[in-house]
Protein backbone atom coordinates (compact mmCIF):
# COMPACT_ATOMS: atom_id res chain seq x y z
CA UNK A 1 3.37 3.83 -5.57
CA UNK A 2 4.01 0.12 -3.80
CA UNK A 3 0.47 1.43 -1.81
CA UNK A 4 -1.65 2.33 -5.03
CA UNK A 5 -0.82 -1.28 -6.48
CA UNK A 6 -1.57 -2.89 -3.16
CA UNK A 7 -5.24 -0.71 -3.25
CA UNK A 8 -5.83 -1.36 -6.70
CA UNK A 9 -5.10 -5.50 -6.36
CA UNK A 10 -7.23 -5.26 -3.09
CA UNK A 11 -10.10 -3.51 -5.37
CA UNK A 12 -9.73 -6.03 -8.17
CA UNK A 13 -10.14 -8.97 -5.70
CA UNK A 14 -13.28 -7.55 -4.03
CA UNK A 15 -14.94 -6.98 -7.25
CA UNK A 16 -14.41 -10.55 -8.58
CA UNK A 17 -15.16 -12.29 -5.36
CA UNK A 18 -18.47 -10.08 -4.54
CA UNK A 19 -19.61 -10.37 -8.19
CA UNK A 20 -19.80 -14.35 -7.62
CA UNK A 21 -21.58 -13.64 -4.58
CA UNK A 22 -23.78 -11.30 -6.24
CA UNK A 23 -24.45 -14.15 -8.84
CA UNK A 24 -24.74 -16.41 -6.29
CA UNK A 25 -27.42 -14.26 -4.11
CA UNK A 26 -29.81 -13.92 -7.64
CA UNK A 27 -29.60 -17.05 -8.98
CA UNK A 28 -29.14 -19.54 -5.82
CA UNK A 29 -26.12 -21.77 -5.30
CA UNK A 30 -27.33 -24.63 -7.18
CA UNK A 31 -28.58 -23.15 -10.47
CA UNK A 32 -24.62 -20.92 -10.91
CA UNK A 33 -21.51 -22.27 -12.47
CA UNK A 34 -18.89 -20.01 -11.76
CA UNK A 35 -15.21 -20.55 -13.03
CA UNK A 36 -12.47 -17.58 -12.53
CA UNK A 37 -8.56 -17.60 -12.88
CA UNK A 38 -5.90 -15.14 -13.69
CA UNK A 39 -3.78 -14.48 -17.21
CA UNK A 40 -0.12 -13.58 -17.35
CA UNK A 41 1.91 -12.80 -20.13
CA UNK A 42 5.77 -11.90 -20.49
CA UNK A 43 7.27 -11.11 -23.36
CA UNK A 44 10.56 -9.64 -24.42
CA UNK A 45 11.18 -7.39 -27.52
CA UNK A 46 14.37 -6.34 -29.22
CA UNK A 47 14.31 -4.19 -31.63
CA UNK A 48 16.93 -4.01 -33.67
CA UNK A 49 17.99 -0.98 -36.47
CA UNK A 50 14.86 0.61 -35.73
CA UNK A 51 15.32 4.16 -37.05
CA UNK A 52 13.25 6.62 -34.93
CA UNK A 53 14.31 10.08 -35.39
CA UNK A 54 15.91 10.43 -32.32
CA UNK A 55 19.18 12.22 -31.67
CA UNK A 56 19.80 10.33 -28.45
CA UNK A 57 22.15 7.47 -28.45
CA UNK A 58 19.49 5.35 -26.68
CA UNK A 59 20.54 1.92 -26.63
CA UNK A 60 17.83 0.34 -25.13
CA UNK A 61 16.07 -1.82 -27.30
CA UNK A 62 15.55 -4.82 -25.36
CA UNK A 63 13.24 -4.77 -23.28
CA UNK A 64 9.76 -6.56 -21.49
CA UNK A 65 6.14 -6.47 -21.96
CA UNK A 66 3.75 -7.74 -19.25
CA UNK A 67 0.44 -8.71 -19.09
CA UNK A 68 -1.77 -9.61 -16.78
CA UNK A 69 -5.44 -9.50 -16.43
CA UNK A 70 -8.21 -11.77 -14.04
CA UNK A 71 -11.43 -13.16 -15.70
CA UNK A 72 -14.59 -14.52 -14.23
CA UNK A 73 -17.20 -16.68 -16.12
CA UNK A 74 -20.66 -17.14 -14.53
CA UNK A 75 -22.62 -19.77 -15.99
């Protein structure tokens, strides 16, 4: 699993680096803005007397949501 995440980060940086490249290559260095950067988000939930049907005394209702995506703007 710790290899799929390595392969898929690896992927994700090729693609944004050799799309400004791309840019770069059609438009000529001069005439392209490029700004990029990454976005991260934590969050924690609780939920509290949530009813849900369940017949399990699950008492996990605190937990965290993540977020994380990378952008690219070509200009």
């Amino acid at each position: 699993m710790k290899r799929l995440w390595s392969v898929f980060i690896a992927f994700m940086l090729i693609a944004v680096f050799s799309s400004q490249a791309l840019a770069e290559h059609i438009f000529g260095p001069d005439e392209l803005d490029t700004t990029y950067g990454a976005y991260f988000r934590l969050r924690q939930e609780t939920w509290d007397n949530v009813f849900d049907f369940s017949h399990f005394d699950n008492l996990d209702d605190n937990f965290f949501r993540l977020k994380t995506s990378l952008w690219t703007k070509l200009d």
